[in-house]
Protein backbone atom coordinates (compact mmCIF):
# COMPACT_ATOMS: atom_id res chain seq x y z
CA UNK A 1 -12.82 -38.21 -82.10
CA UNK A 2 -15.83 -37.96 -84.07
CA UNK A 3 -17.95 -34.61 -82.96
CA UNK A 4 -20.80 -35.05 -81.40
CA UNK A 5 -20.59 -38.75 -80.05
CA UNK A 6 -20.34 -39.98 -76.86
CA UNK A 7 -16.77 -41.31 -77.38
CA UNK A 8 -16.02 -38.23 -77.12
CA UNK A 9 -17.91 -36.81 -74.21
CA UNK A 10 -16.72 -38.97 -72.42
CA UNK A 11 -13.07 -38.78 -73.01
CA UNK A 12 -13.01 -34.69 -72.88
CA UNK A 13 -15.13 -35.28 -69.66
CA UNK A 14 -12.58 -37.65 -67.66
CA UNK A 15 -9.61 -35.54 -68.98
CA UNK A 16 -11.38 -32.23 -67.69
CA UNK A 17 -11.78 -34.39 -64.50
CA UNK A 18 -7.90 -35.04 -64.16
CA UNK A 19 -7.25 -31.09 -65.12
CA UNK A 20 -5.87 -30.58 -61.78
CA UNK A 21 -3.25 -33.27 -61.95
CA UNK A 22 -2.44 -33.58 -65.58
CA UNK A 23 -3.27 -30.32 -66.74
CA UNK A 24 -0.79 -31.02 -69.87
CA UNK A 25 -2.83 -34.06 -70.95
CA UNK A 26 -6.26 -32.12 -70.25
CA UNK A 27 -5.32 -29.34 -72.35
CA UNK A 28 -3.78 -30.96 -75.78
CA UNK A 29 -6.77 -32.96 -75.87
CA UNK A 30 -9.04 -29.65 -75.69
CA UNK A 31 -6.85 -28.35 -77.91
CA UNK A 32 -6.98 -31.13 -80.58
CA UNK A 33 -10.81 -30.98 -80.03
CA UNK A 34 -11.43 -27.28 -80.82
CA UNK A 35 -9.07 -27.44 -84.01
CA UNK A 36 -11.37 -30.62 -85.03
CA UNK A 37 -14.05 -28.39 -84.53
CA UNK A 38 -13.00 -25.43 -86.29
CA UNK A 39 -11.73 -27.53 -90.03
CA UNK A 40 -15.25 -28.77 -90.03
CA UNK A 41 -15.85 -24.81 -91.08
CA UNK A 42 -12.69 -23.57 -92.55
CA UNK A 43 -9.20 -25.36 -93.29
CA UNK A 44 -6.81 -24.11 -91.00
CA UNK A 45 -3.36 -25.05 -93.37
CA UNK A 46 -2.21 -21.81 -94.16
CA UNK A 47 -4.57 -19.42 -92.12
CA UNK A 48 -3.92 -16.71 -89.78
CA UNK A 49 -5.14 -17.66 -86.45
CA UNK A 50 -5.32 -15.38 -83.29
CA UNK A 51 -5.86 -16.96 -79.93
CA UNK A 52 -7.02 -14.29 -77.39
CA UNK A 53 -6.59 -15.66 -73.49
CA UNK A 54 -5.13 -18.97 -74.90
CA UNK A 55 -3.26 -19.35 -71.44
CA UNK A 56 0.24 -20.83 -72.05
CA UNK A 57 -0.29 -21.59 -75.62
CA UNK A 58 -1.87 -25.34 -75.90
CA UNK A 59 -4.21 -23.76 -78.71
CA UNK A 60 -1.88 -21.76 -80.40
CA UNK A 61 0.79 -24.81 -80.68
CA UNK A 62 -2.39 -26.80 -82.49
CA UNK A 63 -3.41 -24.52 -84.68
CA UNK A 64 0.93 -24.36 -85.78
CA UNK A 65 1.09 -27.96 -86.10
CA UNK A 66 -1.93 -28.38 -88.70
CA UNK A 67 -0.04 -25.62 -91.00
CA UNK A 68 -1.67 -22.25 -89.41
CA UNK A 69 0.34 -19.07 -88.49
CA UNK A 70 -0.76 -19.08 -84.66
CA UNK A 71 -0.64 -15.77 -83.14
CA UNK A 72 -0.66 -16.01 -78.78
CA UNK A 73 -2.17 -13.12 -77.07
CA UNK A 74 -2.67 -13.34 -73.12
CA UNK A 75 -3.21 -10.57 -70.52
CA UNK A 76 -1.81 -13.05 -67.40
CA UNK A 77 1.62 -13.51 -67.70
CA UNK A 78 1.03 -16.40 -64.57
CA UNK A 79 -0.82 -18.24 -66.90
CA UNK A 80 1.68 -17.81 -70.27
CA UNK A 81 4.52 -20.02 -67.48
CA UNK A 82 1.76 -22.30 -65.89
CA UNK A 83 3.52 -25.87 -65.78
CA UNK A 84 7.03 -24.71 -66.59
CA UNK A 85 5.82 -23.34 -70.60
CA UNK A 86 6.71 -20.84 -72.35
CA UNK A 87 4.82 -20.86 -75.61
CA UNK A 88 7.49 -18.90 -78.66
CA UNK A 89 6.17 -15.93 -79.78
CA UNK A 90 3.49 -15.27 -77.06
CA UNK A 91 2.29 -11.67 -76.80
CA UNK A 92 0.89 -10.35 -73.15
CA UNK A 93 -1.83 -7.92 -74.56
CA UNK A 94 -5.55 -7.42 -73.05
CA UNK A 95 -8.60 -8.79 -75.51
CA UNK A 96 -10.02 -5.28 -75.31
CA UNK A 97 -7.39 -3.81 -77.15
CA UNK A 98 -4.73 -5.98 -79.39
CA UNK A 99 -2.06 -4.74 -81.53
CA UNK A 100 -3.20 -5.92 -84.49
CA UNK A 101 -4.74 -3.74 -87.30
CA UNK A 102 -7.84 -3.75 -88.63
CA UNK A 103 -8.70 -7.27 -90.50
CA UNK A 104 -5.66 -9.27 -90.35
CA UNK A 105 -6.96 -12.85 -89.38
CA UNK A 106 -8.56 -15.32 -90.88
CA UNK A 107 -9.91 -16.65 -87.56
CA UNK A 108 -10.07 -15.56 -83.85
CA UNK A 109 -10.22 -17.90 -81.23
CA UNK A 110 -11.18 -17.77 -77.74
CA UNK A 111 -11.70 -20.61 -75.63
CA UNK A 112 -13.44 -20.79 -72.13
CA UNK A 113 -12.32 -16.69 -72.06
CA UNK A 114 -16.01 -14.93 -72.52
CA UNK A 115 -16.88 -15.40 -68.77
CA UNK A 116 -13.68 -13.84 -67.41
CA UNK A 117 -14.13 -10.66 -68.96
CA UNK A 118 -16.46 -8.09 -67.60
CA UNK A 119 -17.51 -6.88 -71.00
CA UNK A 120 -17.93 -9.62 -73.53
CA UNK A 121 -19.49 -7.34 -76.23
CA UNK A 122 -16.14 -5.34 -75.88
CA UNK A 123 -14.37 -8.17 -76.30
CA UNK A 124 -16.34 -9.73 -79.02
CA UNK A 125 -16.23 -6.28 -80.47
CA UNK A 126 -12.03 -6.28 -80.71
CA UNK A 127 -12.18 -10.17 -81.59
CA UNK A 128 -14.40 -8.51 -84.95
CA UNK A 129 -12.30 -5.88 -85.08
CA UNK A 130 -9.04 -7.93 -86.11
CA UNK A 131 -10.84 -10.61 -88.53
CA UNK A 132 -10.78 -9.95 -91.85
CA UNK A 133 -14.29 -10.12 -93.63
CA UNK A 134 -15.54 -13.84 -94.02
CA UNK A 135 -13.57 -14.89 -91.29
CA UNK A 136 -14.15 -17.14 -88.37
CA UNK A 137 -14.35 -15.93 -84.97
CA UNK A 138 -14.83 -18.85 -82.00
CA UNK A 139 -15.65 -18.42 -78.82
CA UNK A 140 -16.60 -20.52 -76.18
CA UNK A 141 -17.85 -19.97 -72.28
CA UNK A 142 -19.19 -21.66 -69.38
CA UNK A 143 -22.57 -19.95 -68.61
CA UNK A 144 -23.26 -19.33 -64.90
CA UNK A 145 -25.80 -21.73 -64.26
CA UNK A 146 -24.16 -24.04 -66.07
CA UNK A 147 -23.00 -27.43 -63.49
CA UNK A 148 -19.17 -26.31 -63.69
CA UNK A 149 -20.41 -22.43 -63.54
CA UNK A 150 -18.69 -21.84 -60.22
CA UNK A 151 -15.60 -22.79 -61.63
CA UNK A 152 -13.28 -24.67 -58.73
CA UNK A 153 -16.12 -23.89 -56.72
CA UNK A 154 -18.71 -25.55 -58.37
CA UNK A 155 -21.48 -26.51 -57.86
CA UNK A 156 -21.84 -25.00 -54.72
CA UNK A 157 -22.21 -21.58 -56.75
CA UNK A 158 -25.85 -22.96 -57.03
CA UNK A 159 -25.80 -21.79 -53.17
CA UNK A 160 -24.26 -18.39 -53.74
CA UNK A 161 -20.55 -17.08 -54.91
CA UNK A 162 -19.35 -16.40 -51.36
CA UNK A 163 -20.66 -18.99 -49.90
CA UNK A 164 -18.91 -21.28 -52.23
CA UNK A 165 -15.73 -19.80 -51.99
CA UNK A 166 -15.52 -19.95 -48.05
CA UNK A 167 -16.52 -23.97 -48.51
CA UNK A 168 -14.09 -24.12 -50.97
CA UNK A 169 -11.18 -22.34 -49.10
CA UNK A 170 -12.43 -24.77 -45.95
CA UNK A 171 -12.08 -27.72 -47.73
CA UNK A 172 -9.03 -26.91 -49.33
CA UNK A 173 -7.06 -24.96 -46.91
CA UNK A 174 -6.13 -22.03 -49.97
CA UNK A 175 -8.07 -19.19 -51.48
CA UNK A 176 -9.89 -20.04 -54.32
CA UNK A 177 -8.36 -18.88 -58.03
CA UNK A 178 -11.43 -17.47 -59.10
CA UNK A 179 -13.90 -14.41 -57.64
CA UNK A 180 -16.88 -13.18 -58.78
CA UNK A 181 -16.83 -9.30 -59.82
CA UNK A 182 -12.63 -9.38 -60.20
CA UNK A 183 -12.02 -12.78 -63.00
CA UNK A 184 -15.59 -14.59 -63.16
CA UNK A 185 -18.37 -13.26 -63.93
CA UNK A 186 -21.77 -14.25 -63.91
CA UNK A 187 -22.41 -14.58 -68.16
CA UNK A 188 -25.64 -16.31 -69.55
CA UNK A 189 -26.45 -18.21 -72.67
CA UNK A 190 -30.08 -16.21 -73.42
CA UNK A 191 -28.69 -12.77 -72.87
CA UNK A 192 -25.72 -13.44 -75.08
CA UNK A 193 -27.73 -15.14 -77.69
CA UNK A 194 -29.74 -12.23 -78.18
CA UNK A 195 -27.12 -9.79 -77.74
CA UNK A 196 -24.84 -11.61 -80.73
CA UNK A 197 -27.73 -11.96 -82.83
CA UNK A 198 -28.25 -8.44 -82.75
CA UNK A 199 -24.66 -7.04 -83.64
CA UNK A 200 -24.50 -5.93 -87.54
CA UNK A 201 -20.69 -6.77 -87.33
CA UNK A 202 -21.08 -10.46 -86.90
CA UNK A 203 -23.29 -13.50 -88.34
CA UNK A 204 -24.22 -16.37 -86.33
CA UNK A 205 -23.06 -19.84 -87.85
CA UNK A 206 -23.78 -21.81 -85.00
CA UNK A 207 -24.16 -22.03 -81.27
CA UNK A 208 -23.96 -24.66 -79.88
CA UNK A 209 -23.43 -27.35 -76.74
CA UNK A 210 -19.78 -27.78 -77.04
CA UNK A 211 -19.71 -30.96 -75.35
CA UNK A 212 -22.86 -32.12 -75.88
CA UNK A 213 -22.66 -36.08 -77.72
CA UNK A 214 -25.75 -35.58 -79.42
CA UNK A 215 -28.37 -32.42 -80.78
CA UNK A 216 -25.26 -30.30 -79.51
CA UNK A 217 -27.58 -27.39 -81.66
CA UNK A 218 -31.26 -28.02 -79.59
CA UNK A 219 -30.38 -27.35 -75.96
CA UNK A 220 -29.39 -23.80 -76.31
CA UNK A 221 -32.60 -22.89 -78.25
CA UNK A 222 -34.78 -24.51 -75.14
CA UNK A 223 -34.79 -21.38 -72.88
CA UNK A 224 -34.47 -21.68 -69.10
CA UNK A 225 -33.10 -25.52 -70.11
CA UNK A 226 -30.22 -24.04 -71.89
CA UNK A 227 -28.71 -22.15 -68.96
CA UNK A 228 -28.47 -25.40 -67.29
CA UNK A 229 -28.51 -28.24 -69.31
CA UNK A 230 -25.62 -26.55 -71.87
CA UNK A 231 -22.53 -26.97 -69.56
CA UNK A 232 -20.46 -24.72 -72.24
CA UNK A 233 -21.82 -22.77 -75.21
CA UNK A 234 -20.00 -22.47 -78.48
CA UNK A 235 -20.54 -20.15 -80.81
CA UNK A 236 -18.88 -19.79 -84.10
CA UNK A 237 -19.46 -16.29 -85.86
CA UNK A 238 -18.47 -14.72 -89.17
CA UNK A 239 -17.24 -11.85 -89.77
CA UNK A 240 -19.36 -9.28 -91.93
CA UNK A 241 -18.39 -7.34 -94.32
């Protein structure tokens, strides 16, 4: 699928829509979509590639099947067996602190991870860590304010977190996955923007609307817009040296 186009918008959108019931088909289609995305900056054929909180290994297995050495690291070992997987080779480790040394990927991936973690400079901080200098680090996140921001709860976020999660809990008769403070929290496009920007360990290559079919690069420069209008933000980095 040609990136951005609304071919494609449209196909990752009615496959995030099924995620629920065919989380398999969901997920290898996301997958296929952020490789895309990445070979349009490096080749991945013979790269390292470490996937921090890449769930039960969808990304990893991509990266592997277009000739990269695909390195799974996940803190949640209920999400390394979601569906019946078990992704070879997966490591349960916490993105604050991997057991890698200093420099040994070309690229580090995270998708959708930035707004579960309570400090995403910390994490973006380790993901810097273990790139080697010139490397690619990707990471993508639903902002807050963003339409899908509440996560299963969404959009009733827009109404408050708790508030959401009792609808959500009514409507569905469970607990929701996701809480606010404890695995979701409350991340925003402007504030990270200027917080990356500002880190001497990192250059900005692009941010951009992941999803976006066309201008994916104008929305998040449009403040107060941007925390809306963005749905996802994606921002590919390089690694100083």
């Amino acid at each position: 699928m040609k990136d951005p186009s609304l071919h494609r918008s449209v196909t990752l959108f009615r496959a995030f829509m099924r995620e629920q019931s065919d989380p398999e088909g969901c997920y290898t289609l996301l997958a296929r979509d952020a490789a895309d995305q990445l070979e349009r900056y490096t080749p991945l054929d013979g790269r390292v590639v470490v996937d921090v909180g890449g769930g039960n290994g969808h990304f990893t297995e991509e990266f592997r099947r277009r000739g990269a050495q695909g390195f799974l690291f996940e803190p949640d070992m209920k999400e390394l067996s979601a569906g019946g997987r078990k992704p070879e080779g997966a490591v349960v480790a916490d993105g604050y602190l991997l057991p890698l040394p200093d420099g040994v990927a070309d690229i580090s991936f995270a998708s959708n991870v930035l707004e579960h973690v309570e400090d995403p400079q910390t994490f973006l901080s380790e993901m810097a860590r273990v790139t080697a200098p010139g490397g690619l680090i990707y990471v993508s996140f639903t902002n807050w304010y963003s339409p899908w921001g509440g996560h299963e709860w969404a959009p009733w976020h827009y109404l408050g977190a708790e508030r959401a999660r009792r609808r959500y809990q009514r409507r569905t008769g469970h607990p929701a996955k996701h809480t606010v403070g404890e695995n979701l929290f409350t991340i925003h496009i402007g504030t990270t923007l200027r917080q990356v920007r500002a880190r001497t360990d990192v250059q900005v290559v692009t941010a951009r609307a992941r999803y976006w079919p066309c201008l994916p690069a104008l929305i998040p420069k449009v403040p107060v817009l941007r925390e809306f209008a963005t749905w996802n933000l994606l921002l590919i980095l390089r690694r100083c040296p």
